[in-house]
Protein backbone atom coordinates (compact mmCIF):
# COMPACT_ATOMS: atom_id res chain seq x y z
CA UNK A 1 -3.53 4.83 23.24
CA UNK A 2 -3.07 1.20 23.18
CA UNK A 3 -2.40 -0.47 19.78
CA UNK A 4 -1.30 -4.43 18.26
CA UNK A 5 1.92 -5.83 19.12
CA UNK A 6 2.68 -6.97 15.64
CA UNK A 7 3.79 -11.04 15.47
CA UNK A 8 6.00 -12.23 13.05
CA UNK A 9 8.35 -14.94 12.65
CA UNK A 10 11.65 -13.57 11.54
CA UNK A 11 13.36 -14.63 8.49
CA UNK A 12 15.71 -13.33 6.07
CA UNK A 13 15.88 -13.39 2.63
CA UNK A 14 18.57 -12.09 0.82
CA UNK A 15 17.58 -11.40 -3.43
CA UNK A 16 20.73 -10.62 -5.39
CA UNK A 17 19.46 -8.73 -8.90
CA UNK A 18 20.62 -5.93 -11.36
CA UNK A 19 20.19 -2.39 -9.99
CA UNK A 20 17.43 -0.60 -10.98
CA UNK A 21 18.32 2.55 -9.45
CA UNK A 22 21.52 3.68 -12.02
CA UNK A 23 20.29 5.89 -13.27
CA UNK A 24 19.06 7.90 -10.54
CA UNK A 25 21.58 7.67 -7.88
CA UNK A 26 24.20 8.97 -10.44
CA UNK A 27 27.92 7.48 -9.29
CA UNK A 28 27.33 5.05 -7.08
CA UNK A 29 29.72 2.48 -7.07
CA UNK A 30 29.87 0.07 -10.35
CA UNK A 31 29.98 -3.05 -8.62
CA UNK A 32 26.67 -5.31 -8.52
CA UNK A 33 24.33 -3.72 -5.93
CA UNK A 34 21.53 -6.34 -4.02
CA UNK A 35 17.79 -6.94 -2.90
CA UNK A 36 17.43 -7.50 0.50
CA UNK A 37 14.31 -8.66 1.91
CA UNK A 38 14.26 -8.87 6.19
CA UNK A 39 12.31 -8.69 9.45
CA UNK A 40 13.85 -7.76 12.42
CA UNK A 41 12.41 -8.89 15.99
CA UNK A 42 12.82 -5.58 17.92
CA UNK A 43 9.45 -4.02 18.88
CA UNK A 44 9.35 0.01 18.05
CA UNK A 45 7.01 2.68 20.00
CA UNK A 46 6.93 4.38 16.87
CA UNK A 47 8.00 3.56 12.85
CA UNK A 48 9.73 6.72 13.42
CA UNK A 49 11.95 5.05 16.28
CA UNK A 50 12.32 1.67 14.37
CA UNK A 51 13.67 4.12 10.95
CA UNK A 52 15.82 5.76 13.50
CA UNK A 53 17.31 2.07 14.67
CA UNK A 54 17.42 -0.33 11.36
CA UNK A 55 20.61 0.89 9.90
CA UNK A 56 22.54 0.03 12.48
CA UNK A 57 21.02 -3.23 12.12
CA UNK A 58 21.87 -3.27 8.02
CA UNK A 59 25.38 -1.95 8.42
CA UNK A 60 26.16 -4.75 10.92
CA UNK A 61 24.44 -7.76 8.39
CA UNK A 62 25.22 -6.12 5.30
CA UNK A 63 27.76 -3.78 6.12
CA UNK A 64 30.31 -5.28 2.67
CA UNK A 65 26.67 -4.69 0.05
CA UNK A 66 27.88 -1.32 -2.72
CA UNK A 67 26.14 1.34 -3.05
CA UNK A 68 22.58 1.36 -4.68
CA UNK A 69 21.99 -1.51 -2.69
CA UNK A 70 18.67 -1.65 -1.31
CA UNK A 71 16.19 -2.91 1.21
CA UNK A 72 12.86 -3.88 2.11
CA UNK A 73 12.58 -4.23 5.76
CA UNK A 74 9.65 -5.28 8.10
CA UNK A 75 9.35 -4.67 11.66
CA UNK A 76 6.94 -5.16 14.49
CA UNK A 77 5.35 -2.41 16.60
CA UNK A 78 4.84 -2.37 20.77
CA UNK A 79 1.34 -2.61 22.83
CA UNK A 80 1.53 1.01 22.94
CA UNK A 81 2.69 2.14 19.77
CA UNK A 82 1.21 5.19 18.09
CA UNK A 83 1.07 4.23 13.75
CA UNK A 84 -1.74 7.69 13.12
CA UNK A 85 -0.99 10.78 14.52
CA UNK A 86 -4.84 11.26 15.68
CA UNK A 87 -7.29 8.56 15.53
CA UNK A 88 -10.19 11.00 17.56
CA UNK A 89 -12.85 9.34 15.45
CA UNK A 90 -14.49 13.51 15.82
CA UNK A 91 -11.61 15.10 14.57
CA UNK A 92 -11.35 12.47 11.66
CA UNK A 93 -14.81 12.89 10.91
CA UNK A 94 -15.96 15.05 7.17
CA UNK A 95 -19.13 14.97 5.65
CA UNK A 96 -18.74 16.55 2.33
CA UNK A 97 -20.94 19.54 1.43
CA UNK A 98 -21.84 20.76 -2.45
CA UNK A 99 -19.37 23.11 -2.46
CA UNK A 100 -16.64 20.46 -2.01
CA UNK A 101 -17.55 18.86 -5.27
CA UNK A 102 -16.21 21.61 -7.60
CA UNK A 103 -12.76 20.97 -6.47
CA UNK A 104 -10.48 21.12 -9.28
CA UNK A 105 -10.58 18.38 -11.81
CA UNK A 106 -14.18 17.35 -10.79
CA UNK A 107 -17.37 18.08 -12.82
CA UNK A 108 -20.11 15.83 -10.99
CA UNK A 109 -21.78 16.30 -7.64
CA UNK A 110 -20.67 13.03 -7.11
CA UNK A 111 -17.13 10.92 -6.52
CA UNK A 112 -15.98 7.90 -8.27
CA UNK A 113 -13.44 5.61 -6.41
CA UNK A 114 -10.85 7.70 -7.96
CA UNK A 115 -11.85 11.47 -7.74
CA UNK A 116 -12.64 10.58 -4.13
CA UNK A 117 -8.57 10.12 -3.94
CA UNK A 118 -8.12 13.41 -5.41
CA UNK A 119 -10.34 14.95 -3.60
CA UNK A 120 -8.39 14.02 -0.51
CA UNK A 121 -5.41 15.15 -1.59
CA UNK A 122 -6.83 18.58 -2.60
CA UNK A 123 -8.37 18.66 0.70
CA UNK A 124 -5.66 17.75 2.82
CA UNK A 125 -2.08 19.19 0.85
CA UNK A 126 0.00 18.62 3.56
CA UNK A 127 -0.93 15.15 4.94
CA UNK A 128 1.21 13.16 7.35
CA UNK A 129 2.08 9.50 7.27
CA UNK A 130 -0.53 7.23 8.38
CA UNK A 131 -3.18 10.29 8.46
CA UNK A 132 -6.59 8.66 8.76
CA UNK A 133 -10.33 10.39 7.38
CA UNK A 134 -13.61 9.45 7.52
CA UNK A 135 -15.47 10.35 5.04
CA UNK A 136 -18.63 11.05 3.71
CA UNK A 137 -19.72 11.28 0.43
CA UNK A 138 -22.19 10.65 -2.69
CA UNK A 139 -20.36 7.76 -4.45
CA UNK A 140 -21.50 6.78 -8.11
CA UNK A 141 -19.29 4.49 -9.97
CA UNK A 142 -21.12 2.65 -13.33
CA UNK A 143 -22.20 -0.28 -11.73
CA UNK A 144 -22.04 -0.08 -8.69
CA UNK A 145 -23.89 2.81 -7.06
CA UNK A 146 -27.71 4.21 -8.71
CA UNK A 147 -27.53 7.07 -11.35
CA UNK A 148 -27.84 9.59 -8.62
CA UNK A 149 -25.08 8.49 -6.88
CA UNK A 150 -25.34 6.68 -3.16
CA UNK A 151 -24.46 8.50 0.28
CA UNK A 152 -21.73 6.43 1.71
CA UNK A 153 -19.24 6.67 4.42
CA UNK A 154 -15.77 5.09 4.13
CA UNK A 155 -12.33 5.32 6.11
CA UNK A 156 -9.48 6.38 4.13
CA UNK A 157 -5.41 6.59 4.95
CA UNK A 158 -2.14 8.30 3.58
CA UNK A 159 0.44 5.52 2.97
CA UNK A 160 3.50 6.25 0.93
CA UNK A 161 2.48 9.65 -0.31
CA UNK A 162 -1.19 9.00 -1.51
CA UNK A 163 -4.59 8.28 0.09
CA UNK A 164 -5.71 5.12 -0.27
CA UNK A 165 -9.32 2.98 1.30
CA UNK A 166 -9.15 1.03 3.90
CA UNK A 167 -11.15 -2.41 4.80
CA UNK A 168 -13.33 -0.97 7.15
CA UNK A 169 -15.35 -3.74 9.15
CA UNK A 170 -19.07 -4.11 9.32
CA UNK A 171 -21.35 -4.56 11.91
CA UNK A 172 -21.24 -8.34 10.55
CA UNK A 173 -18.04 -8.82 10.87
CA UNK A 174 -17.79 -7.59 14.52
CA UNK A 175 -20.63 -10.08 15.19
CA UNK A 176 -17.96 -12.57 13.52
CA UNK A 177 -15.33 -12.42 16.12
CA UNK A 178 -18.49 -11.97 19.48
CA UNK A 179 -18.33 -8.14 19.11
CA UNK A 180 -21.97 -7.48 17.40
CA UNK A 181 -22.72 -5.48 20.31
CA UNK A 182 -21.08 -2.92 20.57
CA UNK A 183 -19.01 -2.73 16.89
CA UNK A 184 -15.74 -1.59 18.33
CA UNK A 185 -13.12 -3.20 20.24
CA UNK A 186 -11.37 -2.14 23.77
CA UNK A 187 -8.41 -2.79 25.63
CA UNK A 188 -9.28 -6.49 26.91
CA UNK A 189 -9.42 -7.28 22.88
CA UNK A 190 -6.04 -6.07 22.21
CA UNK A 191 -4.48 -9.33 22.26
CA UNK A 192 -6.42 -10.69 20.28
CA UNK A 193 -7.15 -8.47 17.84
CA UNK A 194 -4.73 -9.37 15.32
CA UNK A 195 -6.66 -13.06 15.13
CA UNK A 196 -9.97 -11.01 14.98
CA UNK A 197 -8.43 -9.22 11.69
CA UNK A 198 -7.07 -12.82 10.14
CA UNK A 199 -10.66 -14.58 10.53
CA UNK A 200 -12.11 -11.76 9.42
CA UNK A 201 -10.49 -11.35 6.09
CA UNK A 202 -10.34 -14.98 5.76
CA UNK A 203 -14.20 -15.13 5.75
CA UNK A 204 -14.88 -12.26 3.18
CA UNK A 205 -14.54 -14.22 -0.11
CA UNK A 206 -13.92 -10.71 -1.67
CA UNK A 207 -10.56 -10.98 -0.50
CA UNK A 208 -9.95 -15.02 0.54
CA UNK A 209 -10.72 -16.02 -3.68
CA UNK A 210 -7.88 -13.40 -4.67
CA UNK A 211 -5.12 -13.31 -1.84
CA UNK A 212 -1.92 -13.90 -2.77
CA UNK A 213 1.34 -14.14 -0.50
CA UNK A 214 2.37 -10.15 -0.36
CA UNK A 215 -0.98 -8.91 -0.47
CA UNK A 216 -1.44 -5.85 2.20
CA UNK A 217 -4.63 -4.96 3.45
CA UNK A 218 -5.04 -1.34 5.72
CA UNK A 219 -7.97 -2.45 7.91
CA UNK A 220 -9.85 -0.17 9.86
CA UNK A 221 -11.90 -0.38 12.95
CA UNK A 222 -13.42 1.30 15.71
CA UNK A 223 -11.44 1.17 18.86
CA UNK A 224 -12.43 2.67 22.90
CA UNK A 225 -16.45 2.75 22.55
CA UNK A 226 -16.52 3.88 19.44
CA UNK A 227 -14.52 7.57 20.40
CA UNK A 228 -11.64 5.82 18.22
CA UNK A 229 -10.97 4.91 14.46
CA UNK A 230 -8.01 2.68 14.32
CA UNK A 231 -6.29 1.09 11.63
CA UNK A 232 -3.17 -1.70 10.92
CA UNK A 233 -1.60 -2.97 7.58
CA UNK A 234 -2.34 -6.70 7.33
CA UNK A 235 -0.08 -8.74 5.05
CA UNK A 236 -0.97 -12.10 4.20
CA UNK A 237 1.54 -14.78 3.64
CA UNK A 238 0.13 -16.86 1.49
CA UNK A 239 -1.89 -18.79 4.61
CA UNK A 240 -2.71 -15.98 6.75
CA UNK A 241 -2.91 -12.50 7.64
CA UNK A 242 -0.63 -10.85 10.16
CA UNK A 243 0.20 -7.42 10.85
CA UNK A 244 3.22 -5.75 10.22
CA UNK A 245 4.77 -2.62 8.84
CA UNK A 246 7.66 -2.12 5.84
CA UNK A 247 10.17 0.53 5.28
CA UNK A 248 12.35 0.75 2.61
CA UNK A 249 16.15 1.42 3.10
CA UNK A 250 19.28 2.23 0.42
CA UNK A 251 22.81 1.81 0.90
CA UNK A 252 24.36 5.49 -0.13
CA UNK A 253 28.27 6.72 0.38
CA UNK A 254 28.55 3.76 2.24
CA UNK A 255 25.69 4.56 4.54
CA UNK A 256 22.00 2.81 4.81
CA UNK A 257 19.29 5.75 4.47
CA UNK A 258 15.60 5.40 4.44
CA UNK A 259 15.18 5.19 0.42
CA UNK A 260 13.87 8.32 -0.68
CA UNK A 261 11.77 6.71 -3.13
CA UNK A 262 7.96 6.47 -2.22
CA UNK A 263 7.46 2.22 -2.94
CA UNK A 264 3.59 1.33 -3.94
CA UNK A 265 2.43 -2.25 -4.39
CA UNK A 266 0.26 -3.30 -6.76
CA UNK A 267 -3.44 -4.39 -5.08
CA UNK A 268 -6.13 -6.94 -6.74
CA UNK A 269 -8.21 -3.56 -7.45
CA UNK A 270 -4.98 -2.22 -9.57
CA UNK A 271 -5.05 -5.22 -11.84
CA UNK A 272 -9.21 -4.87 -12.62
CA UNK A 273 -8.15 -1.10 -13.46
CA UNK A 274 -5.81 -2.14 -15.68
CA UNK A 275 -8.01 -4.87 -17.13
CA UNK A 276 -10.92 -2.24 -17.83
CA UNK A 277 -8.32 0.26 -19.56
CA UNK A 278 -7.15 0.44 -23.12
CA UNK A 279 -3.60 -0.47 -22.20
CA UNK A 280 -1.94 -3.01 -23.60
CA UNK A 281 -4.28 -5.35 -25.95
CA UNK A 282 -7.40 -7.45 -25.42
CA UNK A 283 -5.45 -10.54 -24.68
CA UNK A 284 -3.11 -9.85 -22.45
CA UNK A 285 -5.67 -7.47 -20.65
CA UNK A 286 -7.99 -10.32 -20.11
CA UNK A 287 -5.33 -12.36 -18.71
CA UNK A 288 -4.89 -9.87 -15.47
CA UNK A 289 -8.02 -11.93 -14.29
CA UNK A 290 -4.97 -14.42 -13.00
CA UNK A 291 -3.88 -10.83 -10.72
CA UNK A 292 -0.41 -10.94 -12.29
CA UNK A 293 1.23 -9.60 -15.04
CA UNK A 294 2.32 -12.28 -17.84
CA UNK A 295 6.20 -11.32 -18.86
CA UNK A 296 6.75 -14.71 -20.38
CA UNK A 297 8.38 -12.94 -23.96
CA UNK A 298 7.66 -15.92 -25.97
CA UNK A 299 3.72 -16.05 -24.47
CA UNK A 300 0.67 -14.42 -26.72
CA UNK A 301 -0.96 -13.36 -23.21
CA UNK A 302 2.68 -11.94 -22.12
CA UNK A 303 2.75 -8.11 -21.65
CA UNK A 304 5.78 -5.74 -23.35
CA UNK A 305 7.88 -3.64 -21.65
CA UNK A 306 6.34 -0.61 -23.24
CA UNK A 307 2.96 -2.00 -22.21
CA UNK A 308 3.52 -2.40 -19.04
CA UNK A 309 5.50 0.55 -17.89
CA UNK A 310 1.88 2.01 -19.94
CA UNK A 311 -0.32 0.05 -17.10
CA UNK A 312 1.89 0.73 -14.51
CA UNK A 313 1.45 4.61 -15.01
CA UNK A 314 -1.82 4.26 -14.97
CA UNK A 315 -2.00 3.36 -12.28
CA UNK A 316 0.37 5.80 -10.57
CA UNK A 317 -1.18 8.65 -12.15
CA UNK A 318 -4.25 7.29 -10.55
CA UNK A 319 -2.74 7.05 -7.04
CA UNK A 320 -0.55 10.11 -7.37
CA UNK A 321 -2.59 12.97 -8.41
CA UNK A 322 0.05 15.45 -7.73
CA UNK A 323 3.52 14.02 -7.86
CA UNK A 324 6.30 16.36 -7.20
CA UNK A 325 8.94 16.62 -9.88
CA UNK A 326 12.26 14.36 -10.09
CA UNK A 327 9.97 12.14 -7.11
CA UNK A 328 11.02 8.23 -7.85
CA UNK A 329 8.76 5.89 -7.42
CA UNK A 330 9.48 1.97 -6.74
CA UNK A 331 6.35 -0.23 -8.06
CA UNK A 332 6.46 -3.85 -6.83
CA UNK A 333 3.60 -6.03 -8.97
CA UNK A 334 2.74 -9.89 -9.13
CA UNK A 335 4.22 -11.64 -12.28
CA UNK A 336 4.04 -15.19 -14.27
CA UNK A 337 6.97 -16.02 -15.88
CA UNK A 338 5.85 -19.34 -16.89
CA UNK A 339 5.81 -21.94 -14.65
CA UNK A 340 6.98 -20.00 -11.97
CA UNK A 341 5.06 -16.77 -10.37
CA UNK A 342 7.17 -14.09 -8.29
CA UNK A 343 7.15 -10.18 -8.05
CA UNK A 344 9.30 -7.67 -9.79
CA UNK A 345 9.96 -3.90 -9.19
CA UNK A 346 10.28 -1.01 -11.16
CA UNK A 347 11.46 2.33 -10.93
CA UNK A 348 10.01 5.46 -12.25
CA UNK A 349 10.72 9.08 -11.93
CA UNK A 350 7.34 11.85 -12.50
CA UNK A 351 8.82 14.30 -15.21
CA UNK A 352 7.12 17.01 -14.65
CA UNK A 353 4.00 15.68 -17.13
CA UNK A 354 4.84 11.77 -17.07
CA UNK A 355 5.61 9.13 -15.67
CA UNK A 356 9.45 8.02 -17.05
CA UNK A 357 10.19 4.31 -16.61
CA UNK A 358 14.80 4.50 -15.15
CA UNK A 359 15.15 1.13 -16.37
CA UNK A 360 18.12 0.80 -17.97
């Protein structure tokens, strides 16, 4: 199965900061701990291969960082690399039925954007990284759908230990890049694809008005005549899109590990959730229109910390319908600090019946 040779230009950036992790990697060494932010210019066959190879790569740059260090690193994929473990577009293929609807939690013979989620994760318990389904369903959300509800397919994927929906392109949007005629790409596109991908999600003002540098679109597409579903994370830098893949890493008795911790970043849809929620107040709500979080103290729009580790698990609890106990979670989010804008992580750990913010 042939798949996108991921281009990148590689640059590191090293982000010294406090720890956020004291208090649940319990005696690691008290000295100050870093941020590291890289890309490395190997290819992998497989993210398994490239989590198998990185920390050689971190002990050798960063061999002298403590413990409790940790790091964020991209890396780029071969031709021939497999990222879902079956992409049969007939095996990934589910047309929900009425019985399917009284899964637990639901009441409604129909799914809103988020009881779709848990329906996938009551459907599928033990999914695998990168896992791909495409579904069918009778969508209603207020707004956006008729009373009844509206039959609609979409393409969903498990990324960091929840199902989340993926850009699927449109018949348009093949026509876009001189594919209208068939809507799917083959092996003489697979250069080009990742190009196809960046005009595409330049064009759709739905995401071009909003994207900001960090921003990670899964986008899905139909690959082989049609007998494939495919799919590749698209991160735009601020200019445009490119495809690439993250994994996070944390220096432990003197070792780098892949971090245990499942790491979700914030999308524009997060911030309209948030907006349209009770958290927080009316004025600092209103201000998430910007797609950041205000943490300017001394600013009447600027959110609390109690506020926003509120937002934040609302968020999670959307995403993660059925955390495991003692799981940490690492939430990266856009912020304005007034003038400048960055992002900021936090660390939280599911109780058991919450969501419990390990700042220190």
């Amino acid at each position: 199965m042939k798949k996108i040779l991921l281009f990148l230009t590689f640059v590191a950036v090293v982000f010294a900061s406090c720890d956020p992790l004291s208090q649940t990697y319990k005696g690691l060494d008290a000295t100050p701990q870093k941020k590291i932010a890289i890309s490395v210019a190997t290819a992998y066959a497989t993210p398994t291969a490239a989590i198998a190879a990185i920390p050689a790569i971190l002990s050798a740059s960063y061999g002298q960082y403590s413990d409790g260090s940790t790091a964020i690193v991209t890396y780029s994929l071969s031709p021939n690399a497999v990222l879902a473990p079956d992409v049969t577009l007939s095996h990934l293929t589910y047309t929900m039925t009425t019985p399917d609807y009284t899964f637990p939690g639901n009441t409604f013979t129909d799914l809103s954007s988020t009881a779709v989620l848990n329906f996938l994760a009551y459907k599928y318990p033990n999914a695998v990284p990168y896992q791909l389904s495409v579904l069918t369903y009778n969508y209603f959300e207020t707004g956006y759908a008729g009373s009844s509800g509206t039959i609609t397919t979409d393409v969903f994927m498990f990324v960091n230990g929840a199902w989340l929906k993926t850009y699927a392109l449109t018949p348009s949007q093949y026509a876009l890049v001189g594919r209208g005629l068939t809507n799917t790409f083959g092996s003489t596109d697979l250069a080009n694809i990742p190009s196809y991908l960046n005009s595409i999600l330049k064009a759709d003002p739905t995401v071009s008005l909003t994207a900001k540098a960090g921003d990670i679109k899964y986008v899905s597409y139909k690959y082989n005549n049609g007998t494939l579903q495919e799919a590749v994370p698209m991160v735009f830098d601020g200019t445009n899109w490119a495809s690439r893949l993250t994994a996070p890493f944390i220096k432990t008795n003197g070792t780098w590990i892949l971090n245990p911790a499942i790491n979700y970043t914030f999308v524009a849809a997060d911030y309209v959730t948030v907006m349209n929620s009770t958290v927080g107040n009316a004025t600092n709500r209103g201000n998430l229109s910007h797609g950041n979080f205000n943490v300017k103290a001394t600013d009447p729009t600027g959110w609390s910390t109690t506020d926003l580790d509120a937002a934040i698990s609302l968020i999670l609890t959307a995403k993660f319908p059925a955390p495991k106990v003692a799981q940490e979670y690492d939430v990266t989010y856009a912020t304005y600090q007034g003038p400048a804008s960055g992002f900021d992580t936090r660390v939280y750990v599911w109780s058991g019946s919450a969501f419990v913010s390990q700042q220190p």
